[in-house]
C-alpha atoms as a PDB file:
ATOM      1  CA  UNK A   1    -143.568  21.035 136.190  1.00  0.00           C
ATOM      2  CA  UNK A   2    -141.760  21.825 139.348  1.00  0.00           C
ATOM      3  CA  UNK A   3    -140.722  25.147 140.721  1.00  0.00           C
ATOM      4  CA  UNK A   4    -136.678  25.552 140.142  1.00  0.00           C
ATOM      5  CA  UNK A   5    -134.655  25.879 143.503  1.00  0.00           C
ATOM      6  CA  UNK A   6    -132.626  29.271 142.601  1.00  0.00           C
ATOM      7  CA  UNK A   7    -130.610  29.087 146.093  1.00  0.00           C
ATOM      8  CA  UNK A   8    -129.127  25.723 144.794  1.00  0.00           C
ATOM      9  CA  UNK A   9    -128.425  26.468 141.760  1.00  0.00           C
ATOM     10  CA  UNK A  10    -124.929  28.262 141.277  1.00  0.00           C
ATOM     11  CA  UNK A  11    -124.191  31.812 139.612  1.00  0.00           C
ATOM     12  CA  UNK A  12    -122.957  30.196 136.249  1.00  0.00           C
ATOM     13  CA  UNK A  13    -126.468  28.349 136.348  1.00  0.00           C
ATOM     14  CA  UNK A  14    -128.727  31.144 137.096  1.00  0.00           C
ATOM     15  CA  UNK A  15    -127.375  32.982 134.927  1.00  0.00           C
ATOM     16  CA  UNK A  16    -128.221  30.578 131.833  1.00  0.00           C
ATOM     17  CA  UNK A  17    -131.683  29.841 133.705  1.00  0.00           C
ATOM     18  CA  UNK A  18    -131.916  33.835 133.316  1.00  0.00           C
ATOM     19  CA  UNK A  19    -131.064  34.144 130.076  1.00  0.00           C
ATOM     20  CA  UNK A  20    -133.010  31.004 129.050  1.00  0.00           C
ATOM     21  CA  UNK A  21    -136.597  32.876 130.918  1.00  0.00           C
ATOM     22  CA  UNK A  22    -135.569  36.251 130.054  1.00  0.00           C
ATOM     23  CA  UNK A  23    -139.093  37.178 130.795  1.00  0.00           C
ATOM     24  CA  UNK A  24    -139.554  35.775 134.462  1.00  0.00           C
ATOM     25  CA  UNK A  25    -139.578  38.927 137.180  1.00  0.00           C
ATOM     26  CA  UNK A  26    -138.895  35.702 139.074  1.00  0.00           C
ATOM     27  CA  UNK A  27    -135.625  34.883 137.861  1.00  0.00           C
ATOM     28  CA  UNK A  28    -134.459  38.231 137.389  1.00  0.00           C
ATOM     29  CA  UNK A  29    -135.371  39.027 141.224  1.00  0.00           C
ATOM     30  CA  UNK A  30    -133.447  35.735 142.278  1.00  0.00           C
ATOM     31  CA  UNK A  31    -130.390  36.882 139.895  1.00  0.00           C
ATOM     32  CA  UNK A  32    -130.193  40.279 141.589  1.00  0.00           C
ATOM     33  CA  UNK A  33    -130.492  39.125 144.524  1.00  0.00           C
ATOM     34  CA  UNK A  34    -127.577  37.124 144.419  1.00  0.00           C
ATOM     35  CA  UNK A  35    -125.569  39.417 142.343  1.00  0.00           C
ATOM     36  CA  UNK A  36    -125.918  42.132 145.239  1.00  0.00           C
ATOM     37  CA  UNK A  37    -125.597  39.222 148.402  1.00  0.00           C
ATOM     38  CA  UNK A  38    -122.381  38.355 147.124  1.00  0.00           C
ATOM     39  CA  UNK A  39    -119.121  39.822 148.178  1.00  0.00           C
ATOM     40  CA  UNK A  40    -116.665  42.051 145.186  1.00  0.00           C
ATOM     41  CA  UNK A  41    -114.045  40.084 143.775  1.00  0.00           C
ATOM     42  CA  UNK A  42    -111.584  43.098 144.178  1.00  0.00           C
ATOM     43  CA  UNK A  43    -111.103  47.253 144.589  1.00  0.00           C
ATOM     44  CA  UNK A  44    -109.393  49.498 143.171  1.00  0.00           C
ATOM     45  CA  UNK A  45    -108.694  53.074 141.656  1.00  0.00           C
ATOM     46  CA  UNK A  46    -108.210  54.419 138.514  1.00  0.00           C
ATOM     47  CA  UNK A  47    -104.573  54.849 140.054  1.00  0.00           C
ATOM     48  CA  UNK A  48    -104.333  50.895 140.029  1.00  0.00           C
ATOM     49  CA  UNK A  49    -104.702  51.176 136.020  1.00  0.00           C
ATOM     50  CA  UNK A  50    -101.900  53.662 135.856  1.00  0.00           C
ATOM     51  CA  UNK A  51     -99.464  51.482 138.163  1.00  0.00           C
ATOM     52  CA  UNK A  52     -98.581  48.009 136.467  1.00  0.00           C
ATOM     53  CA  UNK A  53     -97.231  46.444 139.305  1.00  0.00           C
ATOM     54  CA  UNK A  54    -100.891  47.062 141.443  1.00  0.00           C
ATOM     55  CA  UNK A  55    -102.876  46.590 138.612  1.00  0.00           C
ATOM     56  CA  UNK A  56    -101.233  42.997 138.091  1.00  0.00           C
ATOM     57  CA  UNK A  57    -101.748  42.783 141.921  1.00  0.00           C
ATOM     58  CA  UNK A  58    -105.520  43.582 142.021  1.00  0.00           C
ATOM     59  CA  UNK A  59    -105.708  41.038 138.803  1.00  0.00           C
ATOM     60  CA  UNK A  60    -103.939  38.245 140.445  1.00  0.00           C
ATOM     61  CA  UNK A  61    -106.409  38.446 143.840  1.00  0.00           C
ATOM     62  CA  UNK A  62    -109.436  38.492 141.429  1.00  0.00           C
ATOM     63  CA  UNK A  63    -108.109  35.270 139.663  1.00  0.00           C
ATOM     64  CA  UNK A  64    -107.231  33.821 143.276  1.00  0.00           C
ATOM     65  CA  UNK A  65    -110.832  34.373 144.429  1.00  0.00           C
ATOM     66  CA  UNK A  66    -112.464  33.427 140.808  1.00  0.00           C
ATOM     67  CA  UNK A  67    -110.265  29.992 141.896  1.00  0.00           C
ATOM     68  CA  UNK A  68    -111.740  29.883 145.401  1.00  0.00           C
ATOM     69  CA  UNK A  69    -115.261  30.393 144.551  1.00  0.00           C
ATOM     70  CA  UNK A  70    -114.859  27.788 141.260  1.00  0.00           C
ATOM     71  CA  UNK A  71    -114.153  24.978 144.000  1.00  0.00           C
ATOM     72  CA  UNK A  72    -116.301  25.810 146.269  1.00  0.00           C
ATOM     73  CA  UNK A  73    -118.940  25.631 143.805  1.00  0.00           C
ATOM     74  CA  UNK A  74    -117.292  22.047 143.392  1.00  0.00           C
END
């Protein structure tokens, strides 16, 4: 059997490696790694949630970067 590469695999796939080896400290070491290497989609304040016009904002950059990252992945 040979040893999975986690750095080539993307998030979407770890993540279903993870869930499919739920017991590996292995994969759950390589998940977290990369959950915490990677950059936040977006921030904001409870004030954002209050103000409809920047909380349509902060959800339109998060669904901009979701697009960037998707082809990337490509």
């Amino acid at each position: 059997m040979t040893h999975p590469n986690f750095d080539a695999m993307s998030r979407e796939e770890l993540r279903a490696y993870l869930l499919e080896h739920r017991n590996s400290e292995e994969v759950f070491q390589a998940y977290m790694d990369r959950m915490t290497s990677e950059p936040v989609l977006a921030h904001g304040s409870p004030e954002d949630l209050a103000d409809l016009d920047r909380f349509a904002a902060v959800l339109e950059q998060v669904k901009q970067l979701k697009r960037a990252r998707k082809t990337q992945g490509s």
